[in-house]
Protein backbone atom coordinates (compact mmCIF):
# COMPACT_ATOMS: atom_id res chain seq x y z
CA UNK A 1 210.00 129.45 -20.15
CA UNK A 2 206.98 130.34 -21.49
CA UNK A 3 208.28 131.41 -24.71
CA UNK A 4 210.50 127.90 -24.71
CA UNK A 5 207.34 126.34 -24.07
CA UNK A 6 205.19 127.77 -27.09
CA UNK A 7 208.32 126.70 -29.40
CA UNK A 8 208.33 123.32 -27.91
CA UNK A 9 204.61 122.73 -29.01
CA UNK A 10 205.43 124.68 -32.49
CA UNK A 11 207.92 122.16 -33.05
CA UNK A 12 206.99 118.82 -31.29
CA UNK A 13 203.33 118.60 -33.66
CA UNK A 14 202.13 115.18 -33.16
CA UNK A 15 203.00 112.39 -30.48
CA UNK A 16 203.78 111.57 -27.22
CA UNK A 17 204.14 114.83 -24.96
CA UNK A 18 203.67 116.76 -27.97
CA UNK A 19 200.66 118.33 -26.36
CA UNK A 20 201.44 117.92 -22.21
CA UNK A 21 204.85 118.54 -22.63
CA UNK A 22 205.10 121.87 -23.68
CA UNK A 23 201.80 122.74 -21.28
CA UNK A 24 203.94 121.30 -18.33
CA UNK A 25 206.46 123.09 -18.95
CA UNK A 26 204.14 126.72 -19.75
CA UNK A 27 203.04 125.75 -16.21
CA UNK A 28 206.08 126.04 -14.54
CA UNK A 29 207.24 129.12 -16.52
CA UNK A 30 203.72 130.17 -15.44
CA UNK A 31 204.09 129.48 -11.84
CA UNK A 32 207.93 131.69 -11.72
CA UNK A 33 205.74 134.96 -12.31
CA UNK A 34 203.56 134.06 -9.75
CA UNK A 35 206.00 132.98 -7.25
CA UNK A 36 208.37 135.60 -8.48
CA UNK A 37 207.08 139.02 -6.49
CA UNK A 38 204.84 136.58 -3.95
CA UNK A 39 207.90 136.10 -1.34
CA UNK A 40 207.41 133.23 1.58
CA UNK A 41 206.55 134.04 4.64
CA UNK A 42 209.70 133.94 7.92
CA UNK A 43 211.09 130.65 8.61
CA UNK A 44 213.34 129.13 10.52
CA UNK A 45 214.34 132.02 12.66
CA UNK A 46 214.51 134.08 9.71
CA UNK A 47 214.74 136.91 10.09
CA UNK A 48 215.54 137.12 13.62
CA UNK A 49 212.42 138.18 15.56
CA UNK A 50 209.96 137.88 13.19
CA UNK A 51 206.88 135.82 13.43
CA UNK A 52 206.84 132.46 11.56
CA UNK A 53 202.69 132.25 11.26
CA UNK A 54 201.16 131.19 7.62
CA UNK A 55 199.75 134.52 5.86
CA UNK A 56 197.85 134.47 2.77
CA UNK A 57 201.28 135.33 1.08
CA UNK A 58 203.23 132.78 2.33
CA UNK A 59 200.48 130.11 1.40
CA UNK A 60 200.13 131.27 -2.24
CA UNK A 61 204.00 131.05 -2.25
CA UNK A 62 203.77 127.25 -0.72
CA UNK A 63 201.07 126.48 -3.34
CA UNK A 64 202.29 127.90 -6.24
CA UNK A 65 206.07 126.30 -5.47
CA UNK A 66 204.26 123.01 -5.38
CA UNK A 67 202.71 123.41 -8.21
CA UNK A 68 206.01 124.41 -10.12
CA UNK A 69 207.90 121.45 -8.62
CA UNK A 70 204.75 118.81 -9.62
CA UNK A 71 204.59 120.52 -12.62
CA UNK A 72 208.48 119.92 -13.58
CA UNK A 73 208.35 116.18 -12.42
CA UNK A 74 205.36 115.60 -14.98
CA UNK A 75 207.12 117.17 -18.08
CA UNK A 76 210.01 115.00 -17.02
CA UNK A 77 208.01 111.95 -17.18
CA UNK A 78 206.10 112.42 -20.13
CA UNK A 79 209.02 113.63 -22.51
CA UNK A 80 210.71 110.16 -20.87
CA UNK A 81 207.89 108.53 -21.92
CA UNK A 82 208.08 109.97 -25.53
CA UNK A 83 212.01 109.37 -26.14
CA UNK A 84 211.37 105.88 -24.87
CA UNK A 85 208.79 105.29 -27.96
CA UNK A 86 211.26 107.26 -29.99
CA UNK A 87 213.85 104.39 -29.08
CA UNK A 88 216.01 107.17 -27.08
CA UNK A 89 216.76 105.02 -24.09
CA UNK A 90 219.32 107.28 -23.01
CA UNK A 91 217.17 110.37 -23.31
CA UNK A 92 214.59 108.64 -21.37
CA UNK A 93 216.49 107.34 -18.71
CA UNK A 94 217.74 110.97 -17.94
CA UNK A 95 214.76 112.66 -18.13
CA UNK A 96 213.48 109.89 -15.62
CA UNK A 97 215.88 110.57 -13.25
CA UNK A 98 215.71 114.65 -13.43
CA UNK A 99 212.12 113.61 -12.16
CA UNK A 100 213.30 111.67 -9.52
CA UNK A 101 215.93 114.00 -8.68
CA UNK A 102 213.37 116.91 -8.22
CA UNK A 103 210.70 115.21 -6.44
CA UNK A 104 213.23 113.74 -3.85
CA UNK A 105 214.71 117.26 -3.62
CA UNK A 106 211.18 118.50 -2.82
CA UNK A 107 210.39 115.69 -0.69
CA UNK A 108 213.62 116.26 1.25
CA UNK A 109 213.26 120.19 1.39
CA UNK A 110 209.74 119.60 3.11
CA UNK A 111 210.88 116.59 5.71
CA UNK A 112 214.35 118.64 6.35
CA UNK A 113 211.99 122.12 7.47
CA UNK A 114 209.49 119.98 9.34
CA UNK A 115 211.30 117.28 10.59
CA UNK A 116 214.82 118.84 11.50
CA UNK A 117 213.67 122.25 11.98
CA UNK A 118 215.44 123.86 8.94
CA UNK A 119 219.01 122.77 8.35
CA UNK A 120 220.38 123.02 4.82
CA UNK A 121 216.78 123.61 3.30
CA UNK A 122 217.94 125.89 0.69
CA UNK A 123 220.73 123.77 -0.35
CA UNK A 124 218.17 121.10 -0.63
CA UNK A 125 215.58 122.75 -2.43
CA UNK A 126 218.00 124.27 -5.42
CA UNK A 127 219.40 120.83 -6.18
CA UNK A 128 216.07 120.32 -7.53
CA UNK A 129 215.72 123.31 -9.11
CA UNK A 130 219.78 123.37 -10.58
CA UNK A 131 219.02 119.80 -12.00
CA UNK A 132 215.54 120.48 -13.75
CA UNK A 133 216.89 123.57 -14.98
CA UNK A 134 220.09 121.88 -16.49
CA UNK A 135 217.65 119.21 -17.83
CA UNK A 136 215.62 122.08 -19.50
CA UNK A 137 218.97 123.76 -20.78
CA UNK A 138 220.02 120.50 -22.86
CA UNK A 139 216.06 120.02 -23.91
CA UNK A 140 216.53 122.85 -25.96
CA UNK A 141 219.52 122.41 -27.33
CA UNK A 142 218.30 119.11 -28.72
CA UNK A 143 215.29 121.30 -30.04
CA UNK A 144 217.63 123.64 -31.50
CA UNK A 145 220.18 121.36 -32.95
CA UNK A 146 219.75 120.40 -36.83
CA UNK A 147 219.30 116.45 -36.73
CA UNK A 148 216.50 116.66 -34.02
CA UNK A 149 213.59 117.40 -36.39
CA UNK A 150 214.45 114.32 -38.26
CA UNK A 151 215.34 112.33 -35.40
CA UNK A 152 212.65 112.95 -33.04
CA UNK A 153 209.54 114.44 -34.44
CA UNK A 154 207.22 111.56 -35.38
């Protein structure tokens, strides 16, 4: 990601979300190291026996997973916003809803542990994450593929 990222800004010079774009998106490669070896405290009964408090590890985990979702939803929004000035409604429109998508997923992971004391959590949480990282996936290819310098770069 944070490779993809430094591309992205190579490539995408001047414009909308030429400069938050690919620093959204450095974020959340940023926040997978973090996040990565920092592993979330028991949940849920989880494993069985142990002891659900909040530790310092388990709060940097919480923080930095926020920050990776928030940080997603923003580079989803501001590439929309850049297609849409590029006339690439259709573009826009699904990098608007890959937003959507992950915030309600986050939203839903967070009510769904809280509210209905765990449940499908996980499920709910990588829908999120399996839609922003599809939505990533076909970013670059439209980085990679030969009409997009002409077609998007301003």
């Amino acid at each position: 990601m944070l490779a993809f990222a430094i591309g992205m800004r190579l490539l995408l010079r001047t414009g909308r979300g030429s400069t938050w774009g690919p620093i959204l998106l450095g974020i959340y490669g940023l926040t997978f190291i973090v996040t990565g070896p920092i592993l979330p405290d028991p949940a849920l009964g989880y494993p069985p026996g142990a002891s659900s408090a909040l530790t310092i590890h388990g709060a940097i985990h919480i923080l930095f997973g926020l920050l990776q979702f928030t940080s997603l939803i923003a580079a989803c929004f501001v590439l929309a916003r850049r297609d849409a000035a590029l006339e690439r409604r259709g573009w826009s429109w699904y990098s608007v809803a890959t937003g959507l998508l992950v915030a309600a997923s986050y939203v839903a992971f967070v009510l769904t542990a809280k509210l209905l004391d765990g449940g499908p959590t996980g499920l709910i949480e990588r829908i999120g994450i399996i839609g922003g990282g599809i939505w990533i996936a076909l970013l670059a290819i439209r980085l990679m593929s030969r009409s997009f310098p002409r077609v998007f770069i301003e």
